[in-house]
N, C-alpha and C. Protein backbone atom coordinates (compact mmCIF):
# COMPACT_ATOMS: atom_id res chain seq x y z
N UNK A 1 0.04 46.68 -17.77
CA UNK A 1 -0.38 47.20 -16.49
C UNK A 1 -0.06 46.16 -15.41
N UNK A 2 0.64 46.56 -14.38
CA UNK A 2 0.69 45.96 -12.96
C UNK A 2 -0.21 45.60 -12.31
N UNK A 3 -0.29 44.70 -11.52
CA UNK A 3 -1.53 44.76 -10.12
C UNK A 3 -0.98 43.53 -9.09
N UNK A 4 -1.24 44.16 -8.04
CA UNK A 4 -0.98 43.40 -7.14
C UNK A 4 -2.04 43.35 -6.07
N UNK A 5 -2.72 42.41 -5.18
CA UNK A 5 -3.65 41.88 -4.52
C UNK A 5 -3.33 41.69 -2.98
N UNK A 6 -3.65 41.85 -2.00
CA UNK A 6 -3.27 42.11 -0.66
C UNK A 6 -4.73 41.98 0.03
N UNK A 7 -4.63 40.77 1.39
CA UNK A 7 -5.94 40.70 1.93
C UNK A 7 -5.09 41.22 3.13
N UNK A 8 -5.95 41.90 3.55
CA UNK A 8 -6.04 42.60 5.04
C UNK A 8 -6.85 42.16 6.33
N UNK A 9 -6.11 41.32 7.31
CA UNK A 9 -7.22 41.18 8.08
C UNK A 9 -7.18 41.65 9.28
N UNK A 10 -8.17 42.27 10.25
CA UNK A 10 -7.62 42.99 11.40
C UNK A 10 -9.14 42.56 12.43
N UNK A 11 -8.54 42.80 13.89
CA UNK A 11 -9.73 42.99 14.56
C UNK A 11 -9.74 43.69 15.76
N UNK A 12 -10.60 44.59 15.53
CA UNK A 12 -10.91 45.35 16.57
C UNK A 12 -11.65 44.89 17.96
N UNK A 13 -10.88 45.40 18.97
CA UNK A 13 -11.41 45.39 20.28
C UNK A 13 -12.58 46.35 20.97
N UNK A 14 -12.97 47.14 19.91
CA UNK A 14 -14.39 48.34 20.36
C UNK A 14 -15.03 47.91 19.58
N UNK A 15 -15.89 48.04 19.73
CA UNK A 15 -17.58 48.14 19.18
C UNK A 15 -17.51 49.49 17.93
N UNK A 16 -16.88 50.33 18.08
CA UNK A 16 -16.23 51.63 17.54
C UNK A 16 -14.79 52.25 17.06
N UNK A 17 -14.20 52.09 16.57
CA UNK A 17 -12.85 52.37 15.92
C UNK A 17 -12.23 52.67 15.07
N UNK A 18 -11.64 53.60 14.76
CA UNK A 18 -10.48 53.83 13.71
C UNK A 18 -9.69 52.95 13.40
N UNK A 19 -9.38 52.56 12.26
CA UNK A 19 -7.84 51.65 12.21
C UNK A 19 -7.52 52.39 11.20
N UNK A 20 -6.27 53.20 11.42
CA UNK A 20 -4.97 53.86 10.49
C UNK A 20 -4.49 53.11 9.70
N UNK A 21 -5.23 53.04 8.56
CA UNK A 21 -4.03 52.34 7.62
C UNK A 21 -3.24 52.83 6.47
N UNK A 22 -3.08 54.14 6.66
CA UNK A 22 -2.14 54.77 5.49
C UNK A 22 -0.57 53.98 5.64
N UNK A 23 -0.06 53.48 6.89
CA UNK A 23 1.53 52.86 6.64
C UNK A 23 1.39 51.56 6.37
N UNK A 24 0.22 50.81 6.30
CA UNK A 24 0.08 49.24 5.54
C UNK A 24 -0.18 49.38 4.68
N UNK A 25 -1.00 50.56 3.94
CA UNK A 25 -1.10 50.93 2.48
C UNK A 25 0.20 51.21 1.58
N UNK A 26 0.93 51.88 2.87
CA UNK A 26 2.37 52.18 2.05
C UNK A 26 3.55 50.89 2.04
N UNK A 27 3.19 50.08 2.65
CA UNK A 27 4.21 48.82 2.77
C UNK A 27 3.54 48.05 1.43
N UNK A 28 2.21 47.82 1.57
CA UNK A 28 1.79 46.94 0.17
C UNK A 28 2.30 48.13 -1.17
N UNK A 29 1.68 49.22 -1.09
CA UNK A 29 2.61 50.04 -2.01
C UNK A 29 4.16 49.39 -3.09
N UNK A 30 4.90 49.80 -1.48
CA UNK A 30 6.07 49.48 -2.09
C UNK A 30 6.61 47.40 -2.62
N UNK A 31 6.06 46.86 -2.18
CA UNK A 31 6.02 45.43 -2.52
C UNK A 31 5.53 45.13 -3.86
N UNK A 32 4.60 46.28 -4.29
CA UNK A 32 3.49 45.93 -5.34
C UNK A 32 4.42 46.08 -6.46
N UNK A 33 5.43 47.02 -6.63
CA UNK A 33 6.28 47.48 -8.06
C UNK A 33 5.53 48.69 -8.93
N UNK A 34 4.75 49.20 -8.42
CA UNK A 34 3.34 49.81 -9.18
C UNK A 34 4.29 51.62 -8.88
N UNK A 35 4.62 52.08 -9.85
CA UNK A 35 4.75 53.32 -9.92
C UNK A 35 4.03 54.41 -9.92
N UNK A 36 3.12 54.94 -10.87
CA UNK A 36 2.03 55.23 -11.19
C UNK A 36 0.45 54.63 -11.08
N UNK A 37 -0.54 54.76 -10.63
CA UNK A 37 -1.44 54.46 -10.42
C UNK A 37 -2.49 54.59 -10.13
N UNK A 38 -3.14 53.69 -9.38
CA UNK A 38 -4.35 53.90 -7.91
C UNK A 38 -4.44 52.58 -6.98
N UNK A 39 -4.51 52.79 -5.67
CA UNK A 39 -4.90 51.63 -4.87
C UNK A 39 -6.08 51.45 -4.30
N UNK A 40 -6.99 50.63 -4.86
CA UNK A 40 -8.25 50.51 -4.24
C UNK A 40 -8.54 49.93 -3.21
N UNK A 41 -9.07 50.09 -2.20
CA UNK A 41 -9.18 49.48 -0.64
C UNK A 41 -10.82 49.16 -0.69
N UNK A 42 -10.96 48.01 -0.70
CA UNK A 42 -12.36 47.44 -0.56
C UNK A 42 -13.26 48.21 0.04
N UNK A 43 -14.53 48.27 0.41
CA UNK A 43 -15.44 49.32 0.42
C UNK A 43 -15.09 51.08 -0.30
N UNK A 44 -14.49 50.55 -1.43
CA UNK A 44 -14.40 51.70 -2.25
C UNK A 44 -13.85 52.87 -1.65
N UNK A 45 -11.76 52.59 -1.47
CA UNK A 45 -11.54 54.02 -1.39
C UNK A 45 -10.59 54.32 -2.35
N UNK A 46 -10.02 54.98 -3.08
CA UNK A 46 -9.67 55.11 -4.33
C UNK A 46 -8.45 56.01 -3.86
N UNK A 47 -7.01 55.59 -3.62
CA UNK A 47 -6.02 56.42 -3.46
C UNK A 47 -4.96 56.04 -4.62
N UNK A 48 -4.50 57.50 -5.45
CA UNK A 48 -3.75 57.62 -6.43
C UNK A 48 -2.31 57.69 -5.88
N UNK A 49 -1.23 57.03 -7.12
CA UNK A 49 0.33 56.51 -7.04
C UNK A 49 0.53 57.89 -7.64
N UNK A 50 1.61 58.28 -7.36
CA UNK A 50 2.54 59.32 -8.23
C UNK A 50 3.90 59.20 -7.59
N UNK A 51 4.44 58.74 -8.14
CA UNK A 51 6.10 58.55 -8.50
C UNK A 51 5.95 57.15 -6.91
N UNK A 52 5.81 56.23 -7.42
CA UNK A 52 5.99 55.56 -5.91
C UNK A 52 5.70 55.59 -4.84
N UNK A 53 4.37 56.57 -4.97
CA UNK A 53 4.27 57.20 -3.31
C UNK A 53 2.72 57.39 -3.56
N UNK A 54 2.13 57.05 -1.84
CA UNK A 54 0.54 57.87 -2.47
C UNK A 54 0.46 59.27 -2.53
N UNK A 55 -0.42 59.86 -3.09
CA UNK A 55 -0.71 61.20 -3.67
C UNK A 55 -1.38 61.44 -2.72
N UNK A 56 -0.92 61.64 -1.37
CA UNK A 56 -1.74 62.45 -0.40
C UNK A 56 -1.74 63.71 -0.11
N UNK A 57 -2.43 64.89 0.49
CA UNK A 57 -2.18 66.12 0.83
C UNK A 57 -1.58 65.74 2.39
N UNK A 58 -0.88 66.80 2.82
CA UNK A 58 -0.04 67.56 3.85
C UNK A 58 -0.84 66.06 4.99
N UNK A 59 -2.08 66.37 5.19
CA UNK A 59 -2.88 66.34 6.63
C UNK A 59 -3.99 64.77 5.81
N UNK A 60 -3.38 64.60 4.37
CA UNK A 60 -4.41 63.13 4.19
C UNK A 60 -4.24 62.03 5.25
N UNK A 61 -4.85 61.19 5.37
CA UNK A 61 -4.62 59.70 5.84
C UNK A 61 -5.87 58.60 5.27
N UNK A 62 -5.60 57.67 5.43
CA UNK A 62 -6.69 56.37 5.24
C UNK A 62 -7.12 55.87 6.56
N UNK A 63 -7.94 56.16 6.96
CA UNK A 63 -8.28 55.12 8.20
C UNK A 63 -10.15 53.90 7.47
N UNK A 64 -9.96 53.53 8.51
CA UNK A 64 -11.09 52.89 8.16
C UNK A 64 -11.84 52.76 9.89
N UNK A 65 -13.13 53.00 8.91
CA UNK A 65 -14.05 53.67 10.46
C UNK A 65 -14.68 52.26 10.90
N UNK A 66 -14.66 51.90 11.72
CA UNK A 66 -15.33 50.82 12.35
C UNK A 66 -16.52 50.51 13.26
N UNK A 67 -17.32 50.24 13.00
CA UNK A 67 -18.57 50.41 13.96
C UNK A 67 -19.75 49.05 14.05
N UNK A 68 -19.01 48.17 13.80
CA UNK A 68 -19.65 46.66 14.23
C UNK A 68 -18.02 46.14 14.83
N UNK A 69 -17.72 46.41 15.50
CA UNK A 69 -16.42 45.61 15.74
C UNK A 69 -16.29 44.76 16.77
N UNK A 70 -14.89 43.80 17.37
CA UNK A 70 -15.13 42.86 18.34
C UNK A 70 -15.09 41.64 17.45
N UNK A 71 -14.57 41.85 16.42
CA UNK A 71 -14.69 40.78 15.18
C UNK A 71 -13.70 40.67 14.25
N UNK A 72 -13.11 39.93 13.93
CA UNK A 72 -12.18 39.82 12.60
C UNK A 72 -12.82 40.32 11.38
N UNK A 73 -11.98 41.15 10.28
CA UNK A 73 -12.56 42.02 9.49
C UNK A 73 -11.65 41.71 8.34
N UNK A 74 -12.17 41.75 7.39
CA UNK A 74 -10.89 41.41 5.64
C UNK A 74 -11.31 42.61 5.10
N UNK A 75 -10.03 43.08 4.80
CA UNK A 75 -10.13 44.23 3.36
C UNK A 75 -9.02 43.95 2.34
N UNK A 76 -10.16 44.11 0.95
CA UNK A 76 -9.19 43.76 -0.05
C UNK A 76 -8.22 45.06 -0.47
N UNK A 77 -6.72 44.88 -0.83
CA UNK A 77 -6.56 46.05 -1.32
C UNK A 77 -5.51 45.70 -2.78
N UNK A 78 -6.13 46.56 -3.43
CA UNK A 78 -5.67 45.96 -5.17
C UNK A 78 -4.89 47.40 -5.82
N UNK A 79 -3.36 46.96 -5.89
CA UNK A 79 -2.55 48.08 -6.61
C UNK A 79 -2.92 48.09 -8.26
N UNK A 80 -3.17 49.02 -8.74
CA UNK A 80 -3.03 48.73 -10.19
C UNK A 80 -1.93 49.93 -10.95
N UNK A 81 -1.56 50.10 -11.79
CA UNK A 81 -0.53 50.93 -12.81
C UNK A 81 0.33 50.78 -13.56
N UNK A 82 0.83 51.08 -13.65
CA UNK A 82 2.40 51.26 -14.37
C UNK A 82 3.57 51.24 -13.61
């Protein structure tokens, strides 16, 4: 089994915010070598690999909701598979 490890750090300028991260999910993705899988994004979000790609529907995305912000923020994100 594969895995690859990726710290994320970002900071928001609202007190309140979205940060989109389905295309940094897909850049660590493709770096990782991980074909098959799942990528876990710290505070537990659980997105599945199928053929190299995430297994999203039509209208999925990852954001991460923000609501203490104005602060530098780390998220871990850990490829695992085949």
């Amino acid at each position: 089994m594969k895995s690859h490890t990726q710290y994320l750090t970002f900071h928001t300028g609202k007190r309140r915010e979205l940060v989109h991260l389905t295309p940094t999910l897909e850049a660590i993705l493709s770096r990782s070598g991980v074909d098959d899988g799942l990528i876990l994004v710290h505070q537990e979000v659980i997105v599945p690999i199928t053929k190299k790609r995430l297994d999203l529907g039509p209208w999925q995305r990852v954001f991460n909701a923000e609501f203490d912000g104005r602060r530098d923020k780390r998220l871990i994100v850990k490829v695992m598979g085949a």
